[in-house]
Protein backbone atom coordinates (compact mmCIF):
# COMPACT_ATOMS: atom_id res chain seq x y z
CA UNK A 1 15.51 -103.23 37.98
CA UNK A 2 12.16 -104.89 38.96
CA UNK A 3 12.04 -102.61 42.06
CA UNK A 4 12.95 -99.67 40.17
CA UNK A 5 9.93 -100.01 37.49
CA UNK A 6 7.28 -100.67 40.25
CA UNK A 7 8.72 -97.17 42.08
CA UNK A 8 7.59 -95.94 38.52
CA UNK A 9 4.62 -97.50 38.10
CA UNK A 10 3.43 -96.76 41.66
CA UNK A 11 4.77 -92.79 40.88
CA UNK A 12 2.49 -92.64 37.82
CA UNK A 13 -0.53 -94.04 39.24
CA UNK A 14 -0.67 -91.92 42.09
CA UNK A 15 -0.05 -88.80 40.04
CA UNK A 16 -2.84 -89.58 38.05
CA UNK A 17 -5.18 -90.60 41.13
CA UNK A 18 -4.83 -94.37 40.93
CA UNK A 19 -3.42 -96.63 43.19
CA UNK A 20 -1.82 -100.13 43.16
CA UNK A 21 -0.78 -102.60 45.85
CA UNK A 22 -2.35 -102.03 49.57
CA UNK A 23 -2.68 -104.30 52.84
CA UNK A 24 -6.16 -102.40 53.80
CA UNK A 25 -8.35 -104.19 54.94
CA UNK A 26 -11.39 -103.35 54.27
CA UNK A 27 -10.47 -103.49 50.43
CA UNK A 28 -9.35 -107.41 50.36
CA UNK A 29 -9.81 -107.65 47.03
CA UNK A 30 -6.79 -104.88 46.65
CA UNK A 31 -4.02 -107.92 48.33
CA UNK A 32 -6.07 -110.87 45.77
CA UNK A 33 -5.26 -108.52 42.69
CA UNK A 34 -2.19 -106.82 43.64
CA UNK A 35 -1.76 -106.21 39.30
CA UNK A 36 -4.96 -104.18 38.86
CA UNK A 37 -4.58 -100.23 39.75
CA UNK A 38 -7.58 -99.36 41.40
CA UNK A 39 -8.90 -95.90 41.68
CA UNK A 40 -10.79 -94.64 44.70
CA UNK A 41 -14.40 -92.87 45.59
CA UNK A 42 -12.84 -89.64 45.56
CA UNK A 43 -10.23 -89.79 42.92
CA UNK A 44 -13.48 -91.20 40.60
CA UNK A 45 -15.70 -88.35 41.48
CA UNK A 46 -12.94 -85.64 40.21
CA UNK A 47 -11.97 -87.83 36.96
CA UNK A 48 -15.64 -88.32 35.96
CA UNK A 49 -15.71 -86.67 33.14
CA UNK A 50 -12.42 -87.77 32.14
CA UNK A 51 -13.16 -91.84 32.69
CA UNK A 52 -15.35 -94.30 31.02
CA UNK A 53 -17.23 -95.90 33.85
CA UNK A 54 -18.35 -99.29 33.17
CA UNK A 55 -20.89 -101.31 35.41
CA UNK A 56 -20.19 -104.83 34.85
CA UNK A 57 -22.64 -106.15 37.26
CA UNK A 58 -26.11 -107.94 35.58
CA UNK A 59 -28.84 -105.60 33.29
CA UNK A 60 -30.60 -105.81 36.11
CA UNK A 61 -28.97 -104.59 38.87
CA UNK A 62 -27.77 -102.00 36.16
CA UNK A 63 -31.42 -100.54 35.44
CA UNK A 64 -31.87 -100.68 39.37
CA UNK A 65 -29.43 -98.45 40.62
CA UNK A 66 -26.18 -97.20 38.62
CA UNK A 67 -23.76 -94.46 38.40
CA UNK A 68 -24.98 -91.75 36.10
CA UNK A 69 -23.94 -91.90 32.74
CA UNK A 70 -22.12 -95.52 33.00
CA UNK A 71 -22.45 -97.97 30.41
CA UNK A 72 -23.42 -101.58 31.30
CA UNK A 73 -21.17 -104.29 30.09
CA UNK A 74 -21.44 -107.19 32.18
CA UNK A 75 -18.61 -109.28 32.82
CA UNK A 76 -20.86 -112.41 32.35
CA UNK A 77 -21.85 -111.55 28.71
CA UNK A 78 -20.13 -113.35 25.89
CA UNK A 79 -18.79 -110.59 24.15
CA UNK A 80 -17.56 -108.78 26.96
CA UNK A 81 -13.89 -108.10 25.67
CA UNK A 82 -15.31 -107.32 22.13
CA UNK A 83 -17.38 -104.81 23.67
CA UNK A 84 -14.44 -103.30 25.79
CA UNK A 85 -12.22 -103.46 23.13
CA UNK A 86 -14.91 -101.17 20.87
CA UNK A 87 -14.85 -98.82 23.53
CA UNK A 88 -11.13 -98.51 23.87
CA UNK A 89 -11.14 -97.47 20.32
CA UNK A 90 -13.65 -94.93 20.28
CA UNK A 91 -11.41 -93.38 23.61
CA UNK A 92 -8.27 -93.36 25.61
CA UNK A 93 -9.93 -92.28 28.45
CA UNK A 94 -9.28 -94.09 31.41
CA UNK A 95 -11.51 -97.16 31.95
CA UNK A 96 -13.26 -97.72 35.14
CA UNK A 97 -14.80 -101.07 36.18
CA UNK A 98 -17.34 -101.37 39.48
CA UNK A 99 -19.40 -103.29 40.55
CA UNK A 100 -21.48 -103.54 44.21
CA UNK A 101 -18.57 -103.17 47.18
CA UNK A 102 -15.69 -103.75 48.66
CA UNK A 103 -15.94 -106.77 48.73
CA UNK A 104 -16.92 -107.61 45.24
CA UNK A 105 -14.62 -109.31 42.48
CA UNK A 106 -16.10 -108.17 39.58
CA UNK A 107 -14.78 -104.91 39.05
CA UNK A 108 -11.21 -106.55 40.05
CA UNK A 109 -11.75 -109.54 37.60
CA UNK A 110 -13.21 -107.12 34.49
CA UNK A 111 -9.81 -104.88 34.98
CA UNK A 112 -7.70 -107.89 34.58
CA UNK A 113 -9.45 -109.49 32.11
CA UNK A 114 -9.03 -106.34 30.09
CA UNK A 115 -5.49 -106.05 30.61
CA UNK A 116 -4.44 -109.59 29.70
CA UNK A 117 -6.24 -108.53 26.25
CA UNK A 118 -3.76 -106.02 26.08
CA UNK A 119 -6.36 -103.00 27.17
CA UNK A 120 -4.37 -100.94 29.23
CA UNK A 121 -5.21 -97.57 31.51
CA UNK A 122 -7.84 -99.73 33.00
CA UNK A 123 -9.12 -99.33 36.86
CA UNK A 124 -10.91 -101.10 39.40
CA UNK A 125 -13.14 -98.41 41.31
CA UNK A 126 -13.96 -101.32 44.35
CA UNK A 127 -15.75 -98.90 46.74
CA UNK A 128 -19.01 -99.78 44.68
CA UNK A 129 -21.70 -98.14 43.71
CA UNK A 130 -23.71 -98.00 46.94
CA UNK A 131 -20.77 -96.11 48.31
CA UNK A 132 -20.86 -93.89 45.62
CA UNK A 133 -24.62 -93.00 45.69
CA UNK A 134 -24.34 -92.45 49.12
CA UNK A 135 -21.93 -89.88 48.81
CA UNK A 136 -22.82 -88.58 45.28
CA UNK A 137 -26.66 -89.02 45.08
CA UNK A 138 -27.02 -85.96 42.43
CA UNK A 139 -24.67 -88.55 39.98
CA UNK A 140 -26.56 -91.56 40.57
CA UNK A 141 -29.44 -93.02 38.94
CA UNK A 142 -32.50 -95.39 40.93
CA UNK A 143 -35.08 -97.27 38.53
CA UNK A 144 -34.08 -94.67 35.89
CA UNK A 145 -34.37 -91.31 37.93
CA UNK A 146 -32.04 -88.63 38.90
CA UNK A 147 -30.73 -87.48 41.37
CA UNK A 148 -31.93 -89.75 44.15
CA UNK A 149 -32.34 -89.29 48.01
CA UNK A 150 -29.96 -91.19 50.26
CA UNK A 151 -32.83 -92.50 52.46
CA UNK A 152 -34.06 -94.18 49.01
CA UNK A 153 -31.02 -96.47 49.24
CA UNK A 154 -32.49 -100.11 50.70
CA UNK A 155 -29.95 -100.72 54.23
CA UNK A 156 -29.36 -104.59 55.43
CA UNK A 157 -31.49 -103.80 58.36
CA UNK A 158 -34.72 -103.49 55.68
CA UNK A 159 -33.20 -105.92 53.56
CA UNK A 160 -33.43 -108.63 56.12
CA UNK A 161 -36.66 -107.47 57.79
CA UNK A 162 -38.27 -108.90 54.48
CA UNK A 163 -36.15 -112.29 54.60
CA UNK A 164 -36.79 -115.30 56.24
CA UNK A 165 -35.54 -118.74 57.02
CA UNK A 166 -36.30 -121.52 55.26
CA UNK A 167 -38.75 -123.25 57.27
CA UNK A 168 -40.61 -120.03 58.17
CA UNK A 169 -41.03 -119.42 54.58
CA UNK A 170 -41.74 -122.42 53.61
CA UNK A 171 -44.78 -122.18 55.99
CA UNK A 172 -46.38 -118.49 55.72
CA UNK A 173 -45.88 -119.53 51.56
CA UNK A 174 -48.37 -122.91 52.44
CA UNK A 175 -50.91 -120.45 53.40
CA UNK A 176 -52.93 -117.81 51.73
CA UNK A 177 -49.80 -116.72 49.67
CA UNK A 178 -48.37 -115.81 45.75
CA UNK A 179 -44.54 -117.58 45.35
CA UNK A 180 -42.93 -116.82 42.42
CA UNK A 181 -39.33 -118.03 41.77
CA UNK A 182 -37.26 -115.57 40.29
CA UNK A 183 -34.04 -117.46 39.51
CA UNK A 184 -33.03 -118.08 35.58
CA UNK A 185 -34.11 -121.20 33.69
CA UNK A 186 -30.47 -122.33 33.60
CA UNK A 187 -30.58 -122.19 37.90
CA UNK A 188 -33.72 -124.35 37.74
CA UNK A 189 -32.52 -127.33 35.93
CA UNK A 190 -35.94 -128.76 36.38
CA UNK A 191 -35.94 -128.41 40.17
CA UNK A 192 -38.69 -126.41 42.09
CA UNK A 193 -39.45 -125.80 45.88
CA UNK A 194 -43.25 -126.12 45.95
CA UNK A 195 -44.10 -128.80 42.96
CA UNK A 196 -44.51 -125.93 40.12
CA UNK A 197 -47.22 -124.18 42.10
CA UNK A 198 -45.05 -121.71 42.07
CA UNK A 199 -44.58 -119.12 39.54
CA UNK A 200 -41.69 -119.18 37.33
CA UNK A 201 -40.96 -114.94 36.34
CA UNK A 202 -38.16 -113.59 35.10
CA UNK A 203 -36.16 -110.35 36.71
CA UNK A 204 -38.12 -107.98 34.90
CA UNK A 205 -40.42 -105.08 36.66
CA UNK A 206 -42.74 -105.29 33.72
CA UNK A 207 -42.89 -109.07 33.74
CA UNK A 208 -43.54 -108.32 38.21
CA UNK A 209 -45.96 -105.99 37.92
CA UNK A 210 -48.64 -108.44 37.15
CA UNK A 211 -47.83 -110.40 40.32
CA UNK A 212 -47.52 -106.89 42.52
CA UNK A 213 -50.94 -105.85 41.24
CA UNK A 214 -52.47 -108.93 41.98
CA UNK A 215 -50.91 -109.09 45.62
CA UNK A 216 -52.32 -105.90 45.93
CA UNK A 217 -55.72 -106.89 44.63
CA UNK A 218 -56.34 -109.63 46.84
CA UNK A 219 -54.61 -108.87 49.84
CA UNK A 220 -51.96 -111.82 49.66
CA UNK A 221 -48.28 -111.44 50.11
CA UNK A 222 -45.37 -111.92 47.52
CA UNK A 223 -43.54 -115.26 48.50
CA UNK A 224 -40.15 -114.25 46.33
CA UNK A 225 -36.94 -116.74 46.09
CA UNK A 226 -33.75 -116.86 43.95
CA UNK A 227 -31.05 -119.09 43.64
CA UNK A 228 -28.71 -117.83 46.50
CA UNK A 229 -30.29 -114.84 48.14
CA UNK A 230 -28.51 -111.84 46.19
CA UNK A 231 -30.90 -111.09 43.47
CA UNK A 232 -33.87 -110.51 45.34
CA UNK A 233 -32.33 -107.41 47.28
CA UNK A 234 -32.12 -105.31 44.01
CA UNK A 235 -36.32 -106.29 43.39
CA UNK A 236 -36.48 -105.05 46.48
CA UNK A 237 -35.54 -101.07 45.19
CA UNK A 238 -39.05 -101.97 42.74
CA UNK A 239 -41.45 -103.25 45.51
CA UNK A 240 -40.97 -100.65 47.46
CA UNK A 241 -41.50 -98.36 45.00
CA UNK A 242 -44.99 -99.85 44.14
CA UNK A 243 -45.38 -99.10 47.69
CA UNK A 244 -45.83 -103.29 48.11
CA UNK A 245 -46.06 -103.44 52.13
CA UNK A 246 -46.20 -107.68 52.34
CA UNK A 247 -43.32 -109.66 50.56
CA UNK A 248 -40.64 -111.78 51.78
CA UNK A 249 -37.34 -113.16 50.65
CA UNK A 250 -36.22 -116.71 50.93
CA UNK A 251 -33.08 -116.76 52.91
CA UNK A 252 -30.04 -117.68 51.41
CA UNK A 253 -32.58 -118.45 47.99
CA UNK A 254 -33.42 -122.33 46.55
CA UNK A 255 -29.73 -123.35 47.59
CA UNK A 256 -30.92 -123.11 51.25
CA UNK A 257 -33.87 -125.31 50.45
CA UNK A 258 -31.69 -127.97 48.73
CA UNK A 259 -28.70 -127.65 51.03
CA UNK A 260 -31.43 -128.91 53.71
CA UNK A 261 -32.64 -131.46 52.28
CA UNK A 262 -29.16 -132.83 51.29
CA UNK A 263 -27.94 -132.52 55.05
CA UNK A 264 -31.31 -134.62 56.36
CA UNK A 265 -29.76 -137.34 54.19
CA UNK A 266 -26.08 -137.86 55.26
């Protein structure tokens, strides 16, 4: 009997362009959460108008780059199954949950979340959305504006031409430099890199733009960290659209820092 209702389940969901259970590869997170359909680039793109698509990535990552017309409910946020549950019952459209790539949990972890609250006709779309603005720039959004150019999208080649190690920042940031630290006041916990000469600002272009003008003003470059790395590659989308030529990234953010000074100890 068991067999026979997955046979149905798996019938349904590929008749209605979602999929459940596969051993590819290059989707692990389809083997980790073999319960969550999933629904692919493709399948998305043709059901767009009939899905909810739901970004459940941070506000900020949300207002950098985002499918067109998806709503932002992060999957950190304290009222995230009150908020899905209010948009269940304004629809019965299918909802879709992404976040970044293929490799990403969130999307995966939203879906199931949402059906152990008893939301059903929920999907993980797990290409992400950097697949999807590759292939569907006219139905993406970058820094509010649409549609965007595929060369706009930032690859790892650029992203790590602007990192660097922690002893090599830690030295060009001792010189003629701006550092700001970027990561929230819960990640600090009282602990800085440089002895508070840094400067702590919050995700927020407007909050930046002081610091970007002033780089620009006196000819210094942006010293920029995080906690782990991650954050700091969706500021990157704003710099370069303020056309900021010197900044660099702390590699693996302040937990590199820290993680080095706890292995000179042991």
């Amino acid at each position: 009997m068991k067999n026979l209702i997955l046979t149905g389940i798996s019938i349904l969901c590929a008749f209605y362009g979602v999929q459940v259970f596969s051993s590819d590869e290059e989707y692990p997170n389809r083997v980790l959460y073999p319960e969550v359909p999933y629904i692919s680039l493709e399948d998305l793109y043709k059901q767009k108008d009939n899905t909810l698509i739901v970004d459940v990535r941070s506000a900020y990552e949300y207002e950098t780059l985002r499918i067109k017309d998806a709503v932002n409910i992060s999957l950190n946020s304290a009222d995230y199954l009150e908020r899905i549950k209010t948009l269940r019952a304004k629809s019965n459209k299918t909802i879709a949950f992404y976040c970044n790539g293929k490799t990403c949990r969130k999307s995966y972890k939203a879906a199931r979340r949402a059906l152990r609250a008893d939301i059903n006709n929920v999907v993980a779309y797990d290409a992400g959305i950097f697949d999807w603005a590759s292939q569907y720039p006219q139905d993406s959004e970058l820094l509010g504006k649409s549609p965007i150019k595929p060369g706009q999208l930032i690859s790892s080649k650029k992203f790590k031409q602007h990192q660097l190690e922690t002893d090599d920042f830690m030295n060009k940031a001792s010189k003629r430099a701006i550092i700001l630290d970027v990561r929230d006041p819960t990640q600090r916990d009282g602990l800085f890199i440089f002895n508070g000469s840094e400067i702590p600002v919050p995700l927020d272009n407007d909050k930046m733009q002081k610091y970007i003008n002033q780089a620009k003003s006196q000819n210094k470059p942006l010293m920029i960290y995080d906690a782990v790395g991650k954050q700091v590659r969706w500021l990157q989308y704003y710099l370069e659209d303020q056309k900021l030529g010197s900044y660099y990234f702390m590699q693996g953010g302040a937990k590199s820092f820290f993680d080095g000074l706890l292995s000179e100890y042991q």
